[in-house]
N, C-alpha and C. Protein backbone atom coordinates (compact mmCIF):
# COMPACT_ATOMS: atom_id res chain seq x y z
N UNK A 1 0.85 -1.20 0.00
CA UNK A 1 0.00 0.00 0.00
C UNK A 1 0.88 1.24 0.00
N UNK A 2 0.32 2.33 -1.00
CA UNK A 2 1.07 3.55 -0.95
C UNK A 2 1.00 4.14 0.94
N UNK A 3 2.02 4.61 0.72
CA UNK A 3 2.01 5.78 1.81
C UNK A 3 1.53 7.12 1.59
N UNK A 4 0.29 7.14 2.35
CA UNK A 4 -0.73 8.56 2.23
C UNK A 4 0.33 9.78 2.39
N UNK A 5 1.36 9.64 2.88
CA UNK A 5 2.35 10.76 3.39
C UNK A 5 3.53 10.71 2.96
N UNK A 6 3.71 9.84 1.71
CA UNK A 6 4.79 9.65 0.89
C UNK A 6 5.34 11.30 -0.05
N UNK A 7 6.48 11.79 0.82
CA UNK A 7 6.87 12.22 -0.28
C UNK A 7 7.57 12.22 -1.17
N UNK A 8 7.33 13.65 -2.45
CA UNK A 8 7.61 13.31 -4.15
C UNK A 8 9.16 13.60 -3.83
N UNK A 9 9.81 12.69 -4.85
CA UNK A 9 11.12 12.57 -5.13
C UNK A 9 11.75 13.97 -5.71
N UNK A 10 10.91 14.86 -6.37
CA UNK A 10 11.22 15.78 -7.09
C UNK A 10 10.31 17.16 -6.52
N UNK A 11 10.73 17.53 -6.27
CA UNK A 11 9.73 19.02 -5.07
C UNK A 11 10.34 20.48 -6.68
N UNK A 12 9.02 20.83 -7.06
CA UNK A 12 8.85 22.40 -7.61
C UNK A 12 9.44 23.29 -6.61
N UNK A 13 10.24 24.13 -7.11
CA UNK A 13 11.19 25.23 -6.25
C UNK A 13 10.62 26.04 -7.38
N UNK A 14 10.38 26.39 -8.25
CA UNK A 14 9.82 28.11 -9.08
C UNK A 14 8.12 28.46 -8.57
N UNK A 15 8.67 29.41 -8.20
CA UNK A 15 7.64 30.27 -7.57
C UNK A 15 6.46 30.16 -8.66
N UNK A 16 4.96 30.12 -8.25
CA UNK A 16 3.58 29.53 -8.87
C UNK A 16 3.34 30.64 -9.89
N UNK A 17 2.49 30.20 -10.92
CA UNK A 17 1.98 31.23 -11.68
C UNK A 17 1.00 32.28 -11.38
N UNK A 18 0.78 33.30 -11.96
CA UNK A 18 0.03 34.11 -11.95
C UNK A 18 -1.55 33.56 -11.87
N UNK A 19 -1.90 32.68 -12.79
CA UNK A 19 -3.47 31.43 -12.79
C UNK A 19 -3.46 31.12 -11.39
N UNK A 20 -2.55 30.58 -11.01
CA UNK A 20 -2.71 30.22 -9.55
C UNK A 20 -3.07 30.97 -8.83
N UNK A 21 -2.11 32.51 -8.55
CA UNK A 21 -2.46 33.56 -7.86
C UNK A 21 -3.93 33.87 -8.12
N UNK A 22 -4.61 33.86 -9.20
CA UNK A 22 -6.08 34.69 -8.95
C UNK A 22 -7.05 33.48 -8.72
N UNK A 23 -7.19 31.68 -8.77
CA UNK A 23 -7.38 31.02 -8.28
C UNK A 23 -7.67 31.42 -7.04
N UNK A 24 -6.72 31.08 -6.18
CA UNK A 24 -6.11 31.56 -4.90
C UNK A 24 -7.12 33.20 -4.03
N UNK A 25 -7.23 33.74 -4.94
CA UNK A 25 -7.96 34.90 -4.74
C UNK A 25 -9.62 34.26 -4.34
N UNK A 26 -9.61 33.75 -5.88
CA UNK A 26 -11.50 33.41 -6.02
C UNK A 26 -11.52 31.85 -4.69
N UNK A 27 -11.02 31.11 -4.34
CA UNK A 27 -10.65 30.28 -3.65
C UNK A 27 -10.98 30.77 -1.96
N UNK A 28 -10.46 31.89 -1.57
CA UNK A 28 -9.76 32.71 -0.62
C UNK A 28 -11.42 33.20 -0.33
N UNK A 29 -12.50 34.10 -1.07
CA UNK A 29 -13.46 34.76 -1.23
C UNK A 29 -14.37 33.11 -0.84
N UNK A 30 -14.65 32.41 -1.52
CA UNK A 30 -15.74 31.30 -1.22
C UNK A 30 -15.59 31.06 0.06
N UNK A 31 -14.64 30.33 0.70
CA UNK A 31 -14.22 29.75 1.69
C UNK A 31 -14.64 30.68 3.02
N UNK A 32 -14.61 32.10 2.56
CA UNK A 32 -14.38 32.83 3.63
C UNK A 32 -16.34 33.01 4.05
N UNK A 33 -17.13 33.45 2.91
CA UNK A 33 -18.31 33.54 3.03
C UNK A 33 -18.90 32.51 3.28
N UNK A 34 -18.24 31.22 3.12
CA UNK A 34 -18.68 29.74 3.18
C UNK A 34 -18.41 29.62 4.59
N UNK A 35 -17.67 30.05 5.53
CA UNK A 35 -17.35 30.13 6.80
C UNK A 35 -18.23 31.03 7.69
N UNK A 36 -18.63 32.02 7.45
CA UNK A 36 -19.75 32.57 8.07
C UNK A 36 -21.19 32.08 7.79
N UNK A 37 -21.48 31.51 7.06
CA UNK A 37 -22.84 31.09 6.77
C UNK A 37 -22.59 29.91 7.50
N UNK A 38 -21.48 28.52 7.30
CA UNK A 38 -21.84 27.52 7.73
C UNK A 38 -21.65 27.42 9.60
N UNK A 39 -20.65 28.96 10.15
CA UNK A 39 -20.99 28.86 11.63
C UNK A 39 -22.01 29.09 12.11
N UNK A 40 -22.72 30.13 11.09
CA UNK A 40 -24.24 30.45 11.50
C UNK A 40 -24.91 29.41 12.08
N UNK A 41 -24.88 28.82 11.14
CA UNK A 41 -26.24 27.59 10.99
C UNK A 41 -25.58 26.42 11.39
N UNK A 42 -24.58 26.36 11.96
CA UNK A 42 -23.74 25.28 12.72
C UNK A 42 -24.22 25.68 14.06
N UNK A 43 -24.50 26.48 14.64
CA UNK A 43 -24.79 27.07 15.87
C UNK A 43 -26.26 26.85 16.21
N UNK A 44 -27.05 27.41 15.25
CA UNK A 44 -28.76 27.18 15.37
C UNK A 44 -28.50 25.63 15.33
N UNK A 45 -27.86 25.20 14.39
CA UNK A 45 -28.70 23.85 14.33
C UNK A 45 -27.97 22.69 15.29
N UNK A 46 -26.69 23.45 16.31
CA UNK A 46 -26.29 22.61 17.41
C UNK A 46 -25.76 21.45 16.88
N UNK A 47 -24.84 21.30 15.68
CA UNK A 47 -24.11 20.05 14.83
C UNK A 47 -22.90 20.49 15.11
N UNK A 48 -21.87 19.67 15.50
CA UNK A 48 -21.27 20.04 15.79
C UNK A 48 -19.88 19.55 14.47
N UNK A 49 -20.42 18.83 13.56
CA UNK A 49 -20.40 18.40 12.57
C UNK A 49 -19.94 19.76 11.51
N UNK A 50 -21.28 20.37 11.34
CA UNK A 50 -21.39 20.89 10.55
C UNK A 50 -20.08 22.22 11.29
N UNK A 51 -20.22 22.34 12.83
CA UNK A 51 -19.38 23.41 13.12
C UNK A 51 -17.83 23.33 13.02
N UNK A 52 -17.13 21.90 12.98
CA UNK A 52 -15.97 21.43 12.55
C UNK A 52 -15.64 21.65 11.35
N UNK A 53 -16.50 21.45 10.34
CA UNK A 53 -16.16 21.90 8.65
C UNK A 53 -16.21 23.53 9.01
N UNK A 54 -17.26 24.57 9.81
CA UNK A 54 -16.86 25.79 9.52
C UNK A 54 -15.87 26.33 9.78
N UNK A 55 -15.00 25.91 11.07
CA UNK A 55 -14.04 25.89 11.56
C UNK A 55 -12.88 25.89 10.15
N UNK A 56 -13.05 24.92 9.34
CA UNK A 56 -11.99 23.85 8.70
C UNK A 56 -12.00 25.26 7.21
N UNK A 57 -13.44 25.59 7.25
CA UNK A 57 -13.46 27.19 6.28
C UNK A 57 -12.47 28.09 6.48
N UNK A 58 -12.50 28.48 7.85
CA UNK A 58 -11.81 29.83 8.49
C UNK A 58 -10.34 29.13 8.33
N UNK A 59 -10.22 28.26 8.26
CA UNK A 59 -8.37 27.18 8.57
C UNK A 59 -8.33 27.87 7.06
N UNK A 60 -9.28 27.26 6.13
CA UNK A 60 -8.77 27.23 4.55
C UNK A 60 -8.57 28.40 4.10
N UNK A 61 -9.04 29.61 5.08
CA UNK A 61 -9.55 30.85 4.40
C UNK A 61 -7.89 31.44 4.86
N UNK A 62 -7.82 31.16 5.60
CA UNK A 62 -6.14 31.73 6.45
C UNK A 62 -5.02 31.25 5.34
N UNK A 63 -5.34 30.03 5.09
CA UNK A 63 -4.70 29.16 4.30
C UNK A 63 -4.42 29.87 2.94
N UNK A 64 -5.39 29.92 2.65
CA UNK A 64 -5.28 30.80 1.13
C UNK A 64 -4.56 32.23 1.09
N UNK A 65 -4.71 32.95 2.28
CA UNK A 65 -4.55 34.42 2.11
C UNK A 65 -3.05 34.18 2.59
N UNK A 66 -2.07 33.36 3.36
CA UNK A 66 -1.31 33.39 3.97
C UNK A 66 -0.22 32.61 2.38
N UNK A 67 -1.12 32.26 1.76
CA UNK A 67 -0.31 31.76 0.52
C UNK A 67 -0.09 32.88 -0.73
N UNK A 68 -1.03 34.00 -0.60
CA UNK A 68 -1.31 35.31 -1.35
C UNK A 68 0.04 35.70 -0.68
N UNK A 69 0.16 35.81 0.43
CA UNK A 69 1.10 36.52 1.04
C UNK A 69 3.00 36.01 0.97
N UNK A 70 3.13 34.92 0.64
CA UNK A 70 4.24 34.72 0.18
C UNK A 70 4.05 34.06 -1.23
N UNK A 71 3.65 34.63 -2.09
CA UNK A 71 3.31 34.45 -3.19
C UNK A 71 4.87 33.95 -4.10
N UNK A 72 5.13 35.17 -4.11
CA UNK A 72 6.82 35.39 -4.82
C UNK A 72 7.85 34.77 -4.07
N UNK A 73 7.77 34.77 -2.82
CA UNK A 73 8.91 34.34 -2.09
C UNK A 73 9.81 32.95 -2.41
N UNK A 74 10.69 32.91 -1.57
CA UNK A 74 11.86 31.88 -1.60
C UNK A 74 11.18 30.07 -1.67
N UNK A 75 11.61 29.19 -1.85
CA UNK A 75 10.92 27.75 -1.79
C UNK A 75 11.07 27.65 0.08
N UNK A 76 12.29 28.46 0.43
CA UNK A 76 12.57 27.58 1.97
C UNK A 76 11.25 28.65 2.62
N UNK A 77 11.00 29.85 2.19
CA UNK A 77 9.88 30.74 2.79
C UNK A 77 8.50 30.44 3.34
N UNK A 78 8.40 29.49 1.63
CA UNK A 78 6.95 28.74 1.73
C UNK A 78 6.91 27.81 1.85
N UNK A 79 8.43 26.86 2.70
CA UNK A 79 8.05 25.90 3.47
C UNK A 79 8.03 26.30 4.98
N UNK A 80 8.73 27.29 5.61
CA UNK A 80 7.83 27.66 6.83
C UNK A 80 6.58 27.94 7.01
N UNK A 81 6.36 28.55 5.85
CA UNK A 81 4.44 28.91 5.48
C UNK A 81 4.21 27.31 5.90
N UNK A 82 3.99 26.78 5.39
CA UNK A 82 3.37 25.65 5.14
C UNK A 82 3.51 25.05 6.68
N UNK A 83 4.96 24.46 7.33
CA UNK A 83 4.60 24.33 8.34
C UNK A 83 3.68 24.75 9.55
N UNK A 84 4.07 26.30 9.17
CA UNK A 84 3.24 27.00 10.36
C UNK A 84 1.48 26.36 9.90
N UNK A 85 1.00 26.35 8.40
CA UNK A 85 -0.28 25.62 8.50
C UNK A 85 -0.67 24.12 8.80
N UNK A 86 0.36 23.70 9.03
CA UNK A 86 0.05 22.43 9.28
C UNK A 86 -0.18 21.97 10.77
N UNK A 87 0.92 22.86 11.39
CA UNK A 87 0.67 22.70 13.13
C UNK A 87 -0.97 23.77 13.24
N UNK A 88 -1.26 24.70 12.47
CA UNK A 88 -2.78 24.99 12.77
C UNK A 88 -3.93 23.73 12.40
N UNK A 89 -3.70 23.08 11.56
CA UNK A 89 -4.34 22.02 11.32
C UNK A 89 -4.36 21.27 12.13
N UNK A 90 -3.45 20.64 12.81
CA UNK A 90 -3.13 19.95 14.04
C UNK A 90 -3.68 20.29 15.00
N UNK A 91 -4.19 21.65 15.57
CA UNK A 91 -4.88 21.99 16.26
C UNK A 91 -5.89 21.97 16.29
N UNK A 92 -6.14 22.64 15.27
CA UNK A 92 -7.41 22.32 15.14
C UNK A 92 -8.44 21.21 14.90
N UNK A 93 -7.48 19.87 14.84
CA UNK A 93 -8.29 18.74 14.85
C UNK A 93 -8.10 18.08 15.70
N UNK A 94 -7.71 18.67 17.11
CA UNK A 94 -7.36 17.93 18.55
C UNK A 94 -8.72 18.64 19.29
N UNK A 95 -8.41 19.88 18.81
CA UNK A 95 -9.76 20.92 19.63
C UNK A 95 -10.91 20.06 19.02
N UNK A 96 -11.15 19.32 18.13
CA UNK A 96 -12.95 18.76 17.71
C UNK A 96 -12.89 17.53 18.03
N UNK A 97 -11.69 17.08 18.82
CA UNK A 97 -11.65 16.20 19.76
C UNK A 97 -11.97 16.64 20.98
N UNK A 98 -11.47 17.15 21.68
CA UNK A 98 -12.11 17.54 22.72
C UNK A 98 -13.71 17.97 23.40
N UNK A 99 -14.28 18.88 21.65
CA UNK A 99 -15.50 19.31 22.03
C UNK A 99 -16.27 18.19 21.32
N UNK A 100 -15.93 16.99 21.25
CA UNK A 100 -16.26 15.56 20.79
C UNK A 100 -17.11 14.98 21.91
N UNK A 101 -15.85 14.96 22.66
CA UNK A 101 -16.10 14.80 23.68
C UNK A 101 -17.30 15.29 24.88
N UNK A 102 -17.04 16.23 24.85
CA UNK A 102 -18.11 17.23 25.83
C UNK A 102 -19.49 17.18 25.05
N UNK A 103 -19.49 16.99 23.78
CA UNK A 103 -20.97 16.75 23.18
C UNK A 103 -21.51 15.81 23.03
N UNK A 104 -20.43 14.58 23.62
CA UNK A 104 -21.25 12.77 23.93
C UNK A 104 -21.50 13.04 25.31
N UNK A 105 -21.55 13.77 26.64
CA UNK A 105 -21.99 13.97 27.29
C UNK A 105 -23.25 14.55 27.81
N UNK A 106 -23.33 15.73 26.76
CA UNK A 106 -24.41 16.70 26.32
C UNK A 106 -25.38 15.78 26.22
N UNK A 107 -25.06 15.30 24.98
CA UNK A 107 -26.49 14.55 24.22
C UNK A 107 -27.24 15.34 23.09
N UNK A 108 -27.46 16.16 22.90
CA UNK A 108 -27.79 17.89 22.50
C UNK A 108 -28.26 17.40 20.96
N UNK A 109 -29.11 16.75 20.35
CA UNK A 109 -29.40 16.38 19.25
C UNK A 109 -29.80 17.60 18.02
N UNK A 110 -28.51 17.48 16.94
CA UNK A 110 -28.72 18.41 15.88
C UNK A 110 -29.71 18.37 14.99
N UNK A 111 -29.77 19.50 14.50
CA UNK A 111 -31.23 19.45 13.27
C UNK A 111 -30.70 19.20 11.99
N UNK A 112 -30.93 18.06 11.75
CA UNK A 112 -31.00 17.32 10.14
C UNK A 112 -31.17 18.22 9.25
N UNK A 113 -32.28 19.08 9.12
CA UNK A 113 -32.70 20.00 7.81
C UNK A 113 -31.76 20.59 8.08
N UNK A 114 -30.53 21.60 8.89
CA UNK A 114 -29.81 22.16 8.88
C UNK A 114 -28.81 21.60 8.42
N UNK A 115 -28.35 20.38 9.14
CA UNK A 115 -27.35 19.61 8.59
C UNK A 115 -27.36 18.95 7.27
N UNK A 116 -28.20 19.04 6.51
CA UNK A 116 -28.69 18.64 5.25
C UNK A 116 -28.18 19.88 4.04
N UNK A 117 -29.05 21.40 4.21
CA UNK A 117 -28.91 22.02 3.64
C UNK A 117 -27.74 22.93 3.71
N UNK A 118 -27.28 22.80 4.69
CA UNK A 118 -25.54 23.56 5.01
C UNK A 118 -25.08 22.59 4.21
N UNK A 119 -24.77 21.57 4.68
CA UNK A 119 -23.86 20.29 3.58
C UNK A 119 -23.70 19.99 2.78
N UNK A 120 -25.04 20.60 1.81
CA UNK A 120 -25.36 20.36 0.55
C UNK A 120 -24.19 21.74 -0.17
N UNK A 121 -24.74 22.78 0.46
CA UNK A 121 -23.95 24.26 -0.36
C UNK A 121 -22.58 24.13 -0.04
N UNK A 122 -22.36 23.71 1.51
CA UNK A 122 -20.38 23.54 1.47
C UNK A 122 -19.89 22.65 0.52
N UNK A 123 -20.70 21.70 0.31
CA UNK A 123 -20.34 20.78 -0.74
C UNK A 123 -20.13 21.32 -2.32
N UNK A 124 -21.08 22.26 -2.65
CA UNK A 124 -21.07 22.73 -3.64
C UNK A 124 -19.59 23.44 -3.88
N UNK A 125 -19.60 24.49 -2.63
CA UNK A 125 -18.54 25.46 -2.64
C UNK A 125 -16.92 25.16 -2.85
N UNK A 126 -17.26 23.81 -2.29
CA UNK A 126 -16.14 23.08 -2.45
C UNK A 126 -16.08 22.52 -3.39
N UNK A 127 -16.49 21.55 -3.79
CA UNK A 127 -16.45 21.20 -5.14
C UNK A 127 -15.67 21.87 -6.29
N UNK A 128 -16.47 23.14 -6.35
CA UNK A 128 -16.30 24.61 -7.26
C UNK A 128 -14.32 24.55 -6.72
N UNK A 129 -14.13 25.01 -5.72
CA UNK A 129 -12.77 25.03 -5.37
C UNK A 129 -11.69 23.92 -5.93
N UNK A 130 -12.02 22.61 -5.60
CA UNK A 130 -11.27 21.68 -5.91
C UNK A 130 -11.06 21.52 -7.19
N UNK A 131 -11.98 21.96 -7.98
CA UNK A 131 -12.43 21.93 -9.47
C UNK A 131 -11.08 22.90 -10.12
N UNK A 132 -11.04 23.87 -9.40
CA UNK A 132 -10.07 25.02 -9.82
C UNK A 132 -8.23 25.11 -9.62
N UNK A 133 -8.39 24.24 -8.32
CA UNK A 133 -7.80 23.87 -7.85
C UNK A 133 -6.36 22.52 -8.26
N UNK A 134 -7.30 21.78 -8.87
CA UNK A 134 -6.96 20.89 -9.15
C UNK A 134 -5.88 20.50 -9.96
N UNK A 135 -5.23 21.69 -11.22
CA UNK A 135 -4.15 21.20 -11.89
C UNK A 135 -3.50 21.23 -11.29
N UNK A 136 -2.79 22.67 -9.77
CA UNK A 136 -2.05 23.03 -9.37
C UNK A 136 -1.83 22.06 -8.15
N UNK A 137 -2.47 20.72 -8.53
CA UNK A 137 -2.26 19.90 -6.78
C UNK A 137 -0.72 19.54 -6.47
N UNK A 138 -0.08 19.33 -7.61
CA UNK A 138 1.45 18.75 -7.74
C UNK A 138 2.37 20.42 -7.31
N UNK A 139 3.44 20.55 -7.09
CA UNK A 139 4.33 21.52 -6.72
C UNK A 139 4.99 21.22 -5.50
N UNK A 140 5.49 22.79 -4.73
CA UNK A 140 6.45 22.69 -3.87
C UNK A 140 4.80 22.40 -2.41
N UNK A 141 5.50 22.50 -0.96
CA UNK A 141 4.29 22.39 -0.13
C UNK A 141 3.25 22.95 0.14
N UNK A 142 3.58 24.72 0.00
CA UNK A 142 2.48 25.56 -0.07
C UNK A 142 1.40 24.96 -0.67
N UNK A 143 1.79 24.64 -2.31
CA UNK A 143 0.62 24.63 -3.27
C UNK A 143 -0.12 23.34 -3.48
N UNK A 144 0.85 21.80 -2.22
CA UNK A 144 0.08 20.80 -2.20
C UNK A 144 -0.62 20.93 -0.52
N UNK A 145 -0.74 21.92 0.11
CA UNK A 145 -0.95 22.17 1.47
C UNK A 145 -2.78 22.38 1.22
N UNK A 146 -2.17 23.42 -0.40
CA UNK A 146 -3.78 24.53 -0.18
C UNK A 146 -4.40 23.11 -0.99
N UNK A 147 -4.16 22.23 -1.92
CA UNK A 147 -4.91 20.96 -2.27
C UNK A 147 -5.37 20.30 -1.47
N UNK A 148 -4.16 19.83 -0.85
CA UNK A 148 -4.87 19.07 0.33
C UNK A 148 -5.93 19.47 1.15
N UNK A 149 -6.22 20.58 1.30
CA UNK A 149 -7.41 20.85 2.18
C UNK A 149 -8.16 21.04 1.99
N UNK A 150 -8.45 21.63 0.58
CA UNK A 150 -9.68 21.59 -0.51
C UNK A 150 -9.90 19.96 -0.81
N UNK A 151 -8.91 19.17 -0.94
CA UNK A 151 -9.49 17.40 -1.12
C UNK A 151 -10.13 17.31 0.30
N UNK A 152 -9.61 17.75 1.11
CA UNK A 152 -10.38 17.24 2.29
C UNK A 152 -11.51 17.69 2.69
N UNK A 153 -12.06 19.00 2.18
CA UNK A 153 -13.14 19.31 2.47
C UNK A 153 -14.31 18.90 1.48
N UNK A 154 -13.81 18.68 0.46
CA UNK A 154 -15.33 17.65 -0.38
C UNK A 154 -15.39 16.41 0.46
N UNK A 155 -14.66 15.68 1.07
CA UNK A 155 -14.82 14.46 1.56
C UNK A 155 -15.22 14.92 3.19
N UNK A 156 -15.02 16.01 4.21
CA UNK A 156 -15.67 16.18 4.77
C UNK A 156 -17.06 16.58 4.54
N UNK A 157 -17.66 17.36 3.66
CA UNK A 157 -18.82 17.49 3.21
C UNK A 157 -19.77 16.82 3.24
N UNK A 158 -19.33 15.59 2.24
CA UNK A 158 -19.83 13.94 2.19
C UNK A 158 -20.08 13.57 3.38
N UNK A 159 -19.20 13.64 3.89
CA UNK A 159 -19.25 12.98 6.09
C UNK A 159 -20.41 13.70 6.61
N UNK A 160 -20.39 14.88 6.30
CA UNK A 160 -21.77 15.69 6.88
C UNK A 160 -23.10 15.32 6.42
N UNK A 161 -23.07 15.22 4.90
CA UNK A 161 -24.48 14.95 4.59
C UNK A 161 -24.83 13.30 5.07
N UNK A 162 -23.66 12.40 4.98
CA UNK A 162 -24.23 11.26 5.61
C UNK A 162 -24.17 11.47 7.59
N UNK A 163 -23.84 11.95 7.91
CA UNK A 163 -24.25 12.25 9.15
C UNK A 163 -25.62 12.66 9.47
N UNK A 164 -26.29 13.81 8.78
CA UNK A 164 -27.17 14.29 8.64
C UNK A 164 -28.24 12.99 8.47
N UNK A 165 -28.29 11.80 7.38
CA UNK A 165 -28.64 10.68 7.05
C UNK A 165 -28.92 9.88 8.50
N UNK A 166 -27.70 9.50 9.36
CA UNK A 166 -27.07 8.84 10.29
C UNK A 166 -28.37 9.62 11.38
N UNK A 167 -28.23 11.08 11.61
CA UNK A 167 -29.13 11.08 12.87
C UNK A 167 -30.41 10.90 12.75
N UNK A 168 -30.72 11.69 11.50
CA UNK A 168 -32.20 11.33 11.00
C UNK A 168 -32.52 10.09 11.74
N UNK A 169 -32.09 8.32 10.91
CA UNK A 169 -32.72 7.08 10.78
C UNK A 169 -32.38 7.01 13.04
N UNK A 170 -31.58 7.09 12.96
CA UNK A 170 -31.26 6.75 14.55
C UNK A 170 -31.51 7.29 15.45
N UNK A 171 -32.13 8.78 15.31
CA UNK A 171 -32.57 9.98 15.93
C UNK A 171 -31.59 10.04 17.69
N UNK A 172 -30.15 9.84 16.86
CA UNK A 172 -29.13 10.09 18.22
C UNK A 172 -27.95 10.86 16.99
N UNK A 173 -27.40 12.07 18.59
CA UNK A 173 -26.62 12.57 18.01
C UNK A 173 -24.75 11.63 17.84
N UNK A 174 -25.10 10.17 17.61
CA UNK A 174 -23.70 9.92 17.69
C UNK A 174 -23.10 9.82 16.11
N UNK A 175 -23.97 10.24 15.03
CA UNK A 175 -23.63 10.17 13.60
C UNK A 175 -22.64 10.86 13.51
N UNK A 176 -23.38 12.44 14.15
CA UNK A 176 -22.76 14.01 13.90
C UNK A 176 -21.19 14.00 14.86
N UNK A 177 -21.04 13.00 15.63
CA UNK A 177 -19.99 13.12 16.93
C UNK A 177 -19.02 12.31 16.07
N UNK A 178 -19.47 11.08 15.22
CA UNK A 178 -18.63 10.22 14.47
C UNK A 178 -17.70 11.32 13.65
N UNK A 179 -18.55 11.78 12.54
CA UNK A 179 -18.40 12.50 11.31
C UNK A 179 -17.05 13.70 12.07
N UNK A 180 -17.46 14.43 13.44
CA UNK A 180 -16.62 15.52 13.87
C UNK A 180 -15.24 15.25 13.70
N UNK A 181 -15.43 13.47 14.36
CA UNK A 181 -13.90 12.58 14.80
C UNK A 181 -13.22 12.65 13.33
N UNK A 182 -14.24 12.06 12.75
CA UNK A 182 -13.41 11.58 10.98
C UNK A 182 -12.91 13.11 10.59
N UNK A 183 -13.44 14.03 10.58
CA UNK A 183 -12.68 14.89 9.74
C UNK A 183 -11.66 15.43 10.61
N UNK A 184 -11.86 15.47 12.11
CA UNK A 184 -10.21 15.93 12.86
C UNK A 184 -9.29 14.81 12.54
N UNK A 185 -9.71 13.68 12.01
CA UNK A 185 -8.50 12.57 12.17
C UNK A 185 -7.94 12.88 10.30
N UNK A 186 -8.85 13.18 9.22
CA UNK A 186 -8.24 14.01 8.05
C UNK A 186 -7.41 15.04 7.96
N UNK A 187 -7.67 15.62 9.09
CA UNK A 187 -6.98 17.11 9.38
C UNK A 187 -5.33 16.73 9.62
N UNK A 188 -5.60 15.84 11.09
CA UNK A 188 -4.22 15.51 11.43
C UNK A 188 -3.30 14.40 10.25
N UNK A 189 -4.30 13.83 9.63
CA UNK A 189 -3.41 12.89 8.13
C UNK A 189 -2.55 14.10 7.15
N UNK A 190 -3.45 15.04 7.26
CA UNK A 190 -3.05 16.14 5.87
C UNK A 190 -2.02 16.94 6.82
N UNK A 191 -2.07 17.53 7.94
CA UNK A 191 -1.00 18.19 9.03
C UNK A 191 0.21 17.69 8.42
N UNK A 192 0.26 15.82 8.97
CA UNK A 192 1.63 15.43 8.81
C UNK A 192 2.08 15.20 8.20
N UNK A 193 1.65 15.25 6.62
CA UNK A 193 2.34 15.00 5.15
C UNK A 193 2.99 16.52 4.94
N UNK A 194 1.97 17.54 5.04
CA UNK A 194 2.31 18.67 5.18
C UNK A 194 3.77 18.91 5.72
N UNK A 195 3.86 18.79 7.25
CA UNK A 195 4.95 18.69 7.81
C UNK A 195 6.37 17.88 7.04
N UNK A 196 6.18 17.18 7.07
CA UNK A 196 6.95 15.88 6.38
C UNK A 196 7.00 16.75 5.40
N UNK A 197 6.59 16.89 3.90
CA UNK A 197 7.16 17.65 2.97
C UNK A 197 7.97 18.92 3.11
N UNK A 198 7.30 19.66 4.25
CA UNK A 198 7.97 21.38 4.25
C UNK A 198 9.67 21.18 5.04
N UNK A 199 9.55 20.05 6.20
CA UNK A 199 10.36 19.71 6.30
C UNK A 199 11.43 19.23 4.68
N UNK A 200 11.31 18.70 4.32
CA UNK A 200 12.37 18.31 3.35
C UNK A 200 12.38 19.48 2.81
N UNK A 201 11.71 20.31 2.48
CA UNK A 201 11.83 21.40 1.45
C UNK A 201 12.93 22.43 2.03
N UNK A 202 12.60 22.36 3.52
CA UNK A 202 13.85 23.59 4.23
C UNK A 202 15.18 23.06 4.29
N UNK A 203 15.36 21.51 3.74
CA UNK A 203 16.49 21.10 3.59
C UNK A 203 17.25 21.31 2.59
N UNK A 204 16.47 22.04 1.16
CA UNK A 204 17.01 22.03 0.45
C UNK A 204 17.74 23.62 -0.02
N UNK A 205 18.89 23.17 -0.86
CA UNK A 205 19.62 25.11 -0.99
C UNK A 205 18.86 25.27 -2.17
């Protein structure tokens, strides 16, 4: 079996194109409005599901603008970039462990139609992203950092709308508590490839 965290023998050192850069822009804009709508209604509708992907918005939205921001720079530049996003990733998928936790205690059962119709449009939004996204998945870490998290958020998406599925038929919130776990445990898969690559990259002159 491949190694999910295998890295490429050959790492891109020339700074990304201009396509990329306004990508990156329109990328940067979804994510960010996609993050206030889905905390909204992550909040009314008490999913905590759905509030882990908004979370995972605001990560992507940092993500993007923090890649605007060393755009031009050095390869070893935008592998500190990259690290520094990967230990936020890391965090942030220990923290939806924790409030994992505290919400199998709760009990606090989310609303399906919310978790349905949020899931459906992040899905969209994402989609749209990955879509755009997608030639530029290969390069140095920055530009497989900002892939990786756009792959991960169509497949968190998916986790939501079948969660949404999950509480419906069972009318318990342990679908939405599953789905939280799976995408912090994506988070921390994509962290440490991340790491692992930017690492090698600062090794190189």
């Amino acid at each position: 079996m491949k190694d999910c965290c295998e890295i490429p023998i050959a790492i891109e050192s020339k700074p990304p194109s201009r396509t990329f850069y306004r990508v990156l822009w329109a990328a940067l804009v979804i994510n960010f409005i996609m993050f206030l709508v889905e905390m909204t209604f992550s909040l009314k509708g008490k999913s905590l599901s759905l509030t882990a992907d908004a979370v995972d918005f605001l990560g992507d939205s940092i993500n993007y603008a923090s890649s605007l921001v060393v755009f031009n720079s050095s390869l070893q530049t935008r592998a500190k970039l990259s690290m520094s996003k990967a230990l936020v990733m890391l965090i942030y998928a220990l923290t939806v462990f924790v409030l994992a936790a505290f919400r199998f205690v709760s009990g606090e059962l989310p609303s399906v139609e919310t978790m349905s119709i949020v899931g459906f449009a992040a899905l969209c939004a994402n989609v749209t992203v990955a879509l755009m996204l997608y030639k530029f998945r290969e390069g140095d870490s920055n530009m497989q950092s900002v892939w990786i998290c756009t792959r991960n958020d169509v497949l968190g998406n998916l986790a939501v709308l079948a969660a949404s599925a999950g509480v419906y038929f069972t009318n318990t919130h342990y679908p939405d508590l599953a789905v939280a776990v799976f995408l912090a445990a994506i988070g921390i898969q994509g962290s440490v490839k991340i790491l692992r690559l930017s690492m090698a990259e600062m090794r190189m002159k």
